[in-house]
PDB file of N, CA and C in Angstrom:
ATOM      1  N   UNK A   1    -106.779 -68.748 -12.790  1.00  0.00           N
ATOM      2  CA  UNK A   1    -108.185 -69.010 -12.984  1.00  0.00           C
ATOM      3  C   UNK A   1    -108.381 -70.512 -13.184  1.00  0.00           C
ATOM      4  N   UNK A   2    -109.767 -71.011 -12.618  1.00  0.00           N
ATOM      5  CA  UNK A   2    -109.827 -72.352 -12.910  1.00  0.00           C
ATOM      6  C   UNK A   2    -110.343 -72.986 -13.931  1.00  0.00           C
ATOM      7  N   UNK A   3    -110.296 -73.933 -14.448  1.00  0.00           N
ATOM      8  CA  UNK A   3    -111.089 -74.484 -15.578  1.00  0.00           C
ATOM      9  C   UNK A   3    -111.928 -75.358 -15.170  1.00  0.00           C
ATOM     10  N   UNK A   4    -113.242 -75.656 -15.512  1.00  0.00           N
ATOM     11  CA  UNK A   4    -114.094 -76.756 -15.563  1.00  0.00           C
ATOM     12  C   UNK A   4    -114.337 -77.745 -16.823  1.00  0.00           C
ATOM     13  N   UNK A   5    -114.653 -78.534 -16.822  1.00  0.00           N
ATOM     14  CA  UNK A   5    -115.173 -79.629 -18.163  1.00  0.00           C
ATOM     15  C   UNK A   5    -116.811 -79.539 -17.727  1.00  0.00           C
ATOM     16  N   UNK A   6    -117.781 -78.944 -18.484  1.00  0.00           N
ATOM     17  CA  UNK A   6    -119.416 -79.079 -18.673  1.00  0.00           C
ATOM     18  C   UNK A   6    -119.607 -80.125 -19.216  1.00  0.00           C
ATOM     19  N   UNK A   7    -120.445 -81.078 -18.709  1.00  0.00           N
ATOM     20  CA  UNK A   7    -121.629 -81.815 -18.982  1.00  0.00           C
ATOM     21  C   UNK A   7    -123.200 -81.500 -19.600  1.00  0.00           C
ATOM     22  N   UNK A   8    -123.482 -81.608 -20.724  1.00  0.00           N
ATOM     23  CA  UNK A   8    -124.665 -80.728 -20.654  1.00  0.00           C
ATOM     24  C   UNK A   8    -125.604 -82.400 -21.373  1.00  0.00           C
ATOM     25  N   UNK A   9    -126.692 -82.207 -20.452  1.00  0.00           N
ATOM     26  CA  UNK A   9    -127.297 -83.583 -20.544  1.00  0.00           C
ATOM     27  C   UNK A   9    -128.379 -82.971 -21.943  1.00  0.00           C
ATOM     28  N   UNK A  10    -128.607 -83.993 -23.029  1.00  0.00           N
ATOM     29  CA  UNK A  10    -130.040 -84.066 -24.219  1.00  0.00           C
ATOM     30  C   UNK A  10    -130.370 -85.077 -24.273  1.00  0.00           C
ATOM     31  N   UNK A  11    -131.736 -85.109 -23.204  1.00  0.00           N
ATOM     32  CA  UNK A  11    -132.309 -86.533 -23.249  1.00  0.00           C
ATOM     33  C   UNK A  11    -132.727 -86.822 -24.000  1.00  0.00           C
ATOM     34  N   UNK A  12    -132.723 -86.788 -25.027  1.00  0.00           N
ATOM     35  CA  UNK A  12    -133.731 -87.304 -26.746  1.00  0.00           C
ATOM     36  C   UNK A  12    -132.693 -88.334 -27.841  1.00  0.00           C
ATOM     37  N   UNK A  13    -133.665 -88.993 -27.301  1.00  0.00           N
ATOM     38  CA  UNK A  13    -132.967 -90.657 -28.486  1.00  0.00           C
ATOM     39  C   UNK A  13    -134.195 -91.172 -29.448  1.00  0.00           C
ATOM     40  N   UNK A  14    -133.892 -91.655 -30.440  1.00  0.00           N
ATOM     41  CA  UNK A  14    -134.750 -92.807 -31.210  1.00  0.00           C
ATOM     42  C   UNK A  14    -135.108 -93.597 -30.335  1.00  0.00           C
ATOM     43  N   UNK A  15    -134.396 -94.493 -29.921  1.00  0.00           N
ATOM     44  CA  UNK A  15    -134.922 -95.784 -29.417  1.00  0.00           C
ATOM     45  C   UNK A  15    -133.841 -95.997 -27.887  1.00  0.00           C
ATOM     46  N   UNK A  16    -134.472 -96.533 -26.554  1.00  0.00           N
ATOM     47  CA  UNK A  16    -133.694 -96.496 -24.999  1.00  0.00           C
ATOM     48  C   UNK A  16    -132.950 -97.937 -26.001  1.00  0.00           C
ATOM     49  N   UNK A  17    -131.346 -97.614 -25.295  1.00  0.00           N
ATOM     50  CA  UNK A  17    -130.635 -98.779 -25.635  1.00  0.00           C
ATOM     51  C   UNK A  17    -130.839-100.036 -24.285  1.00  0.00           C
ATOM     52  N   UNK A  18    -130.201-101.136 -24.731  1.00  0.00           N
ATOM     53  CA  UNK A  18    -130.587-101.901 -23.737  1.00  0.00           C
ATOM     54  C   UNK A  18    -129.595-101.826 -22.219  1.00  0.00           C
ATOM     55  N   UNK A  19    -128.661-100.630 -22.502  1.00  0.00           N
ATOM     56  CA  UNK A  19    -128.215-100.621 -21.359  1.00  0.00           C
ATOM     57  C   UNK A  19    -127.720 -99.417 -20.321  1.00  0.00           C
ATOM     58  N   UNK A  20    -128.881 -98.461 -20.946  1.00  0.00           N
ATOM     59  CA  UNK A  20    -129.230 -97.139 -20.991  1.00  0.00           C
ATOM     60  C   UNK A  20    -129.981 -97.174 -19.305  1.00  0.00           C
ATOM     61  N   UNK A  21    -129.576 -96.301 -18.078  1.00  0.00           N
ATOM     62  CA  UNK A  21    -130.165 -96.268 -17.142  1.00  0.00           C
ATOM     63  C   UNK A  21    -131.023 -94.728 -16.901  1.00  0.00           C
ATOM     64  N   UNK A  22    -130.711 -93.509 -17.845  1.00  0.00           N
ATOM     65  CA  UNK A  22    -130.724 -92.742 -17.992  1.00  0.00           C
ATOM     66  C   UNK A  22    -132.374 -92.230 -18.448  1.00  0.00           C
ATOM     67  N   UNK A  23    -132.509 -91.334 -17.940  1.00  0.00           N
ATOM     68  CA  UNK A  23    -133.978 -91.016 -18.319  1.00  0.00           C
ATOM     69  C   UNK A  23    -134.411 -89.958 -20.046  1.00  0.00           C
ATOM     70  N   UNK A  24    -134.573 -90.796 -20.710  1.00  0.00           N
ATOM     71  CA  UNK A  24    -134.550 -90.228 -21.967  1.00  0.00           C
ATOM     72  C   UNK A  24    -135.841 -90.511 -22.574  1.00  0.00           C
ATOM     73  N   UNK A  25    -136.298 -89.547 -23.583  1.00  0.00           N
ATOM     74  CA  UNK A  25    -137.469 -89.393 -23.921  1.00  0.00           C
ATOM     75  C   UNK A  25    -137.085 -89.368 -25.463  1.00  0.00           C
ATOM     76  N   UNK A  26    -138.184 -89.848 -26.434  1.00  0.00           N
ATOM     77  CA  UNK A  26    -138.307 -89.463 -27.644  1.00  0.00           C
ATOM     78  C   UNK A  26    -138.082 -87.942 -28.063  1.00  0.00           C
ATOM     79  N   UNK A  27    -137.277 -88.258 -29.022  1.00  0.00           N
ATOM     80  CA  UNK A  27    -136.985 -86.764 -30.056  1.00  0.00           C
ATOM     81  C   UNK A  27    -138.224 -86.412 -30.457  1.00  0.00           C
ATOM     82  N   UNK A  28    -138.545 -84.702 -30.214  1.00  0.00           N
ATOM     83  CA  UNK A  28    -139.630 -84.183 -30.491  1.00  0.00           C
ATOM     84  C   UNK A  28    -139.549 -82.605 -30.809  1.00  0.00           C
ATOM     85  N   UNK A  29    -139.011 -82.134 -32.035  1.00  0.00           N
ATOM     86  CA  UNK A  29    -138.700 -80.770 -32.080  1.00  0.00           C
ATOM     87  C   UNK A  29    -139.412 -79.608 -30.886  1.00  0.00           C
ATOM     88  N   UNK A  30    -140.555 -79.340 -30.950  1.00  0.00           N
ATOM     89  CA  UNK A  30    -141.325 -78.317 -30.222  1.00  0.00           C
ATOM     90  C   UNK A  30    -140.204 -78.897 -28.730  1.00  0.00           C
ATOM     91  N   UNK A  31    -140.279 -80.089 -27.934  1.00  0.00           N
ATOM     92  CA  UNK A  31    -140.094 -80.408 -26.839  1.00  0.00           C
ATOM     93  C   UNK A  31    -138.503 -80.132 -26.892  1.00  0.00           C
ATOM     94  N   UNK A  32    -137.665 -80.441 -27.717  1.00  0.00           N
ATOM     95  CA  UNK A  32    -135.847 -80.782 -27.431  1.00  0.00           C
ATOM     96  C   UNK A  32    -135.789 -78.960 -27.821  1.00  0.00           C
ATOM     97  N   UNK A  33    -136.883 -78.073 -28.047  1.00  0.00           N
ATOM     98  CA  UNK A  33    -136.233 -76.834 -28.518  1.00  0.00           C
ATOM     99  C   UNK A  33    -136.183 -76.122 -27.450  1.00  0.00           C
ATOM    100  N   UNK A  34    -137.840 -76.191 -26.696  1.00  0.00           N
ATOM    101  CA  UNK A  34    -137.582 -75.476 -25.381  1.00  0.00           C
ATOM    102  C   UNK A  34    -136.886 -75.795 -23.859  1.00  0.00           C
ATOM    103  N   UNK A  35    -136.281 -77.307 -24.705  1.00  0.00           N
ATOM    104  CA  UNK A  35    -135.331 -77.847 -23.519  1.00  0.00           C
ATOM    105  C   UNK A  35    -134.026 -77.295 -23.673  1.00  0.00           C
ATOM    106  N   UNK A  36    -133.601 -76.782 -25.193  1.00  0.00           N
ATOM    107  CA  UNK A  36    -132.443 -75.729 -25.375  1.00  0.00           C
ATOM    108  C   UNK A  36    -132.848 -74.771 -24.830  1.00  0.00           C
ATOM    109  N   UNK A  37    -133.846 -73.918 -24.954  1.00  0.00           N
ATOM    110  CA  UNK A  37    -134.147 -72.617 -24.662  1.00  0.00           C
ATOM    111  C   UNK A  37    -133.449 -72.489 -22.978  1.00  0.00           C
ATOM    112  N   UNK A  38    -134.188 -73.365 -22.330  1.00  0.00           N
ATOM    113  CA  UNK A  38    -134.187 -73.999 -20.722  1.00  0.00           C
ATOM    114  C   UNK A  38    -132.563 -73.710 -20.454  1.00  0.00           C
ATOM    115  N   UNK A  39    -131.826 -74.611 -20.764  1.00  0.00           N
ATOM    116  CA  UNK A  39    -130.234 -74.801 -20.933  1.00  0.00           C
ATOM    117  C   UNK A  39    -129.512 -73.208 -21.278  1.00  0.00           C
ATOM    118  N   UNK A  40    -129.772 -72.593 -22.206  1.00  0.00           N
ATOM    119  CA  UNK A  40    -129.479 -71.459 -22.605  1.00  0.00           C
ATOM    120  C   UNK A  40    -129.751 -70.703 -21.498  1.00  0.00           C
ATOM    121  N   UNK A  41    -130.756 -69.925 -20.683  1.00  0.00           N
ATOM    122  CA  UNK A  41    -131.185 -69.582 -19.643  1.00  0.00           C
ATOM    123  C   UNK A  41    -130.181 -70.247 -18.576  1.00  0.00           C
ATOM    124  N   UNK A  42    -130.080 -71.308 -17.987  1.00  0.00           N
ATOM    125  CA  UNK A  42    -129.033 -71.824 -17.319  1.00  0.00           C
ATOM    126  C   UNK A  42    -127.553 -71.731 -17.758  1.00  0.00           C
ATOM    127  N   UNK A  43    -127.142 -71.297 -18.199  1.00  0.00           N
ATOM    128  CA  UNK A  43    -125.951 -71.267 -19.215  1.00  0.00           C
ATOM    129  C   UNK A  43    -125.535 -69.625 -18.222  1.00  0.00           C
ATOM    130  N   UNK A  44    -126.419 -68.819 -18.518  1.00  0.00           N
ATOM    131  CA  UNK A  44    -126.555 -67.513 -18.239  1.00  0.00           C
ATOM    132  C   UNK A  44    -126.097 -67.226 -16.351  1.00  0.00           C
ATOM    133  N   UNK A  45    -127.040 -67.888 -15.911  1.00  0.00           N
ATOM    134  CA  UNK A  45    -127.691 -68.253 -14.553  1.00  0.00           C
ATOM    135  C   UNK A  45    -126.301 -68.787 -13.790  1.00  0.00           C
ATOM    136  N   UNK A  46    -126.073 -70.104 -14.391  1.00  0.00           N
ATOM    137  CA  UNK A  46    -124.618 -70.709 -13.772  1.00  0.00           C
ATOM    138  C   UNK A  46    -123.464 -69.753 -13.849  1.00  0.00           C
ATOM    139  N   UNK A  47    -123.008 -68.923 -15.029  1.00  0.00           N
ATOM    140  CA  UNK A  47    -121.973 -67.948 -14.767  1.00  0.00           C
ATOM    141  C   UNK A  47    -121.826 -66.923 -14.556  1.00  0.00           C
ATOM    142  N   UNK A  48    -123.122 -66.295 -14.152  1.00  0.00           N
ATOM    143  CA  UNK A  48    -123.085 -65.661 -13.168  1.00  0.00           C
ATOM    144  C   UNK A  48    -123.127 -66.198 -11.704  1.00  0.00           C
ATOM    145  N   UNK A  49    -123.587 -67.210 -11.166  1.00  0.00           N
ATOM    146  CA  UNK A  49    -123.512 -67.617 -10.054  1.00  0.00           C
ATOM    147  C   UNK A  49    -121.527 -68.187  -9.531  1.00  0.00           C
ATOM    148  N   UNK A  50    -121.327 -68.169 -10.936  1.00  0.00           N
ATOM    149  CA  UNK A  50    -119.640 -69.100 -10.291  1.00  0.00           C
ATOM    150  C   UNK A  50    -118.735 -67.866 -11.228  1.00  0.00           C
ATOM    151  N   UNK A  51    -119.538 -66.843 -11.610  1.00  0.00           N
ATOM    152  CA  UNK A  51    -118.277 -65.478 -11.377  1.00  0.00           C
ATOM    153  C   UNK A  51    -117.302 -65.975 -12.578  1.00  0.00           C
ATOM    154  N   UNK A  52    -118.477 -66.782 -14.105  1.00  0.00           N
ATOM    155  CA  UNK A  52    -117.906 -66.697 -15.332  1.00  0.00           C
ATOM    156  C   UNK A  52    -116.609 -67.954 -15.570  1.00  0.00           C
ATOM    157  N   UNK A  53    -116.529 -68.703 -14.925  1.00  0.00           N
ATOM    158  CA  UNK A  53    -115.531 -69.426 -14.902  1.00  0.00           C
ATOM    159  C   UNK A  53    -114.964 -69.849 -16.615  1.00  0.00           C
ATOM    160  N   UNK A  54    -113.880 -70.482 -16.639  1.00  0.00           N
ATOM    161  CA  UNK A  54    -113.716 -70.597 -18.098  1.00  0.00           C
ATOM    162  C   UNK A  54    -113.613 -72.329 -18.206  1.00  0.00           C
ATOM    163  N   UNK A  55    -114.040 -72.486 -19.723  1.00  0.00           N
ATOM    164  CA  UNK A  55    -115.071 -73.790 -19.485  1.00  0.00           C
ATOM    165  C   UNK A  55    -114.067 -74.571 -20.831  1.00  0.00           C
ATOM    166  N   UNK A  56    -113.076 -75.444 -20.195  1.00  0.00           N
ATOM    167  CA  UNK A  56    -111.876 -75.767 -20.826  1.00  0.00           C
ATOM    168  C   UNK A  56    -112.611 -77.265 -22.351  1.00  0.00           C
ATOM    169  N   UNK A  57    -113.683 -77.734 -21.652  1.00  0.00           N
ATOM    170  CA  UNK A  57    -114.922 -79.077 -22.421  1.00  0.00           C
ATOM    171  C   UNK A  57    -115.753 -78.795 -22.063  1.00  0.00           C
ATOM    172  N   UNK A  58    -116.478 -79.307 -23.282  1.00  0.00           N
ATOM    173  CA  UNK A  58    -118.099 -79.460 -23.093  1.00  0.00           C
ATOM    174  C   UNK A  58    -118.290 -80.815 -23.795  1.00  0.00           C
ATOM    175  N   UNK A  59    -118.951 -81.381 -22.926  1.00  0.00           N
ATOM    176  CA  UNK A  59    -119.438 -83.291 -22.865  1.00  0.00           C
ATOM    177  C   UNK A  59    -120.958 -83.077 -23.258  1.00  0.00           C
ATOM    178  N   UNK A  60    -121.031 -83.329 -24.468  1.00  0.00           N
ATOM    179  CA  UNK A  60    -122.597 -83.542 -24.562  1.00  0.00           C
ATOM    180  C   UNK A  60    -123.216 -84.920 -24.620  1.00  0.00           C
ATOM    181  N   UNK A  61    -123.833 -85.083 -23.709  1.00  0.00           N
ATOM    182  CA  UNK A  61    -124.658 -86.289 -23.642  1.00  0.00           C
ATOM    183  C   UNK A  61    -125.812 -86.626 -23.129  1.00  0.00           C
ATOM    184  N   UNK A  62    -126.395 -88.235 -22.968  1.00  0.00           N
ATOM    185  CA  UNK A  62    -127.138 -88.331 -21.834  1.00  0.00           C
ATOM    186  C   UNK A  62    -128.555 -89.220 -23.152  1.00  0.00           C
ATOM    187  N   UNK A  63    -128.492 -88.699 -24.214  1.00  0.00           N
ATOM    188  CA  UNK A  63    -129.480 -89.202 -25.208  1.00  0.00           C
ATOM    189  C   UNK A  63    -128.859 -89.161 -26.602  1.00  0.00           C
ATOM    190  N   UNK A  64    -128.683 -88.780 -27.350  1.00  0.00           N
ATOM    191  CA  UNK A  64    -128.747 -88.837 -28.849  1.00  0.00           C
ATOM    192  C   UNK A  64    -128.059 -87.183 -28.973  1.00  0.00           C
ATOM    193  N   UNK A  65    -127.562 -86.516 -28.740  1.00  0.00           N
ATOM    194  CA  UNK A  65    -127.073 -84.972 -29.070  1.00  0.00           C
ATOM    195  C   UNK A  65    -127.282 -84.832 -30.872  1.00  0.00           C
ATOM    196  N   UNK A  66    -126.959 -85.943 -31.624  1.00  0.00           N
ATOM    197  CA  UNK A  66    -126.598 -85.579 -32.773  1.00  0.00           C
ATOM    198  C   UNK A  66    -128.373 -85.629 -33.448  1.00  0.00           C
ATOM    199  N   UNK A  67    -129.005 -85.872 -32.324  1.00  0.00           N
ATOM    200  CA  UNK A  67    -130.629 -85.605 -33.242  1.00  0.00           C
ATOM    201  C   UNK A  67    -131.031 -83.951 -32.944  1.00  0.00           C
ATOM    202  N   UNK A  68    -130.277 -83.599 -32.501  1.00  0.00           N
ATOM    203  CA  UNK A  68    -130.477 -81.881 -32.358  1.00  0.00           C
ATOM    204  C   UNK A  68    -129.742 -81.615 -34.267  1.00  0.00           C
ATOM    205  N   UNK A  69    -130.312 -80.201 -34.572  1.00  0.00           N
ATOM    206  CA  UNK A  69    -129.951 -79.554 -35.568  1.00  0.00           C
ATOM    207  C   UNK A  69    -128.328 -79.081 -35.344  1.00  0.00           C
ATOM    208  N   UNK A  70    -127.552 -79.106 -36.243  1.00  0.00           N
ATOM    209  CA  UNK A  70    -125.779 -78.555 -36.161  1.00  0.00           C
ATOM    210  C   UNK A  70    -126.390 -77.009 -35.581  1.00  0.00           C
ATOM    211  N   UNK A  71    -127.120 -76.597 -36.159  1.00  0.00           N
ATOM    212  CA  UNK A  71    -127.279 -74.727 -35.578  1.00  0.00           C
ATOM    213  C   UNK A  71    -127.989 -74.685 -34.204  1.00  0.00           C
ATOM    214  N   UNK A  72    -128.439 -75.581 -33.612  1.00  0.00           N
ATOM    215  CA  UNK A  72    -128.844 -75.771 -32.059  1.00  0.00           C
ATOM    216  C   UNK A  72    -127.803 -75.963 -31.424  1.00  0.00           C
ATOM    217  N   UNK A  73    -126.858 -77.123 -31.754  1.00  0.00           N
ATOM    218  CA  UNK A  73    -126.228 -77.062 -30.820  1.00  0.00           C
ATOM    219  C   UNK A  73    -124.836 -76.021 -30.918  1.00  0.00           C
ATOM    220  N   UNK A  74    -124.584 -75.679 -32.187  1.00  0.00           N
ATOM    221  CA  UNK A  74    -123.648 -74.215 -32.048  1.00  0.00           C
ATOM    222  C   UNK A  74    -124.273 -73.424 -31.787  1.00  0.00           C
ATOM    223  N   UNK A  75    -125.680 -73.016 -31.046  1.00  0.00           N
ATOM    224  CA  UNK A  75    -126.056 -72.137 -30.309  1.00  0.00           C
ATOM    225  C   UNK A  75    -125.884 -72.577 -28.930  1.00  0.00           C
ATOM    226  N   UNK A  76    -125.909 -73.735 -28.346  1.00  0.00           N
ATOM    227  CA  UNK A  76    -125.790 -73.996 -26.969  1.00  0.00           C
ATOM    228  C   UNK A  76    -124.274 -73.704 -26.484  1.00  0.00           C
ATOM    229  N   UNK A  77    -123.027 -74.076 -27.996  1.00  0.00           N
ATOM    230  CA  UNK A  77    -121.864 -73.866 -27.677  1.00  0.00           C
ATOM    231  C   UNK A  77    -121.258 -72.593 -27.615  1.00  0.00           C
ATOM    232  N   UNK A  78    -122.242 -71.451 -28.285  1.00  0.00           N
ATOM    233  CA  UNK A  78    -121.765 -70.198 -28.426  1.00  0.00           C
ATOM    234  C   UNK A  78    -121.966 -69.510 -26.894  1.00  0.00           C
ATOM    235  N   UNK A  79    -123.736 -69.807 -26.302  1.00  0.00           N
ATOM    236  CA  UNK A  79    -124.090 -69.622 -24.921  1.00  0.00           C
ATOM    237  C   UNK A  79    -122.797 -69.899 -24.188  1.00  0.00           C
ATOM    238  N   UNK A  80    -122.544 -70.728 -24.490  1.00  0.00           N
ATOM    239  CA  UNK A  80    -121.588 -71.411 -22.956  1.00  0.00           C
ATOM    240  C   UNK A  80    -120.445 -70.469 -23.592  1.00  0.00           C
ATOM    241  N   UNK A  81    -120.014 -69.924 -24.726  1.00  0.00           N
ATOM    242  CA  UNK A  81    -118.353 -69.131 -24.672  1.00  0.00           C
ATOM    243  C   UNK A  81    -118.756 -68.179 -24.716  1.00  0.00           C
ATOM    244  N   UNK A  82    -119.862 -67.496 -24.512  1.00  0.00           N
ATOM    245  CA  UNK A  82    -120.484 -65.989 -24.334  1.00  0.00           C
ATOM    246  C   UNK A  82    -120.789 -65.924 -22.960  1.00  0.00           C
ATOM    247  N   UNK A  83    -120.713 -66.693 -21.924  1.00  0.00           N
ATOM    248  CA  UNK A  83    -121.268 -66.471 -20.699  1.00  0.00           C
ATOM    249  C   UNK A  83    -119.909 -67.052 -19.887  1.00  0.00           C
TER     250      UNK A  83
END
């Protein structure tokens, strides 16, 4: 069986750094929750489409990850080892 390394992009930062090319938006609970919700749904979607593969990393990035709640994102990490 093969392994993959996931990327899972959270565009939400305090402030764009100055060398940030990346499209990121202000942290905004209501907005970064249903962008988990979104991800979760895709989580689902992708392993069934690639027949469950087993997912050796997960790279979180792309904005600020650590402005998410610890129980958001051990829900995004549980999605991805439940699917």
């Amino acid at each position: 069986m093969s392994t993959l390394g996931l990327y899972v992009d959270l565009p939400f930062c305090i402030q764009r750094c100055s060398f940030c090319a990346f499209t990121v938006r202000g942290y905004r609970e209501g907005e970064a929750s249903r962008y988990l919700s979104a991800l979760l749904n895709e989580a689902k979607m992708a392993a069934q489409a690639l027949g469950k593969p087993r997912i050796e990393t997960i790279y979180l990035g792309g904005g600020t990850p650590s402005r998410y709640p610890v129980e958001a994102l051990a829900r995004l990490v549980e999605a991805v080892q439940n699917s």
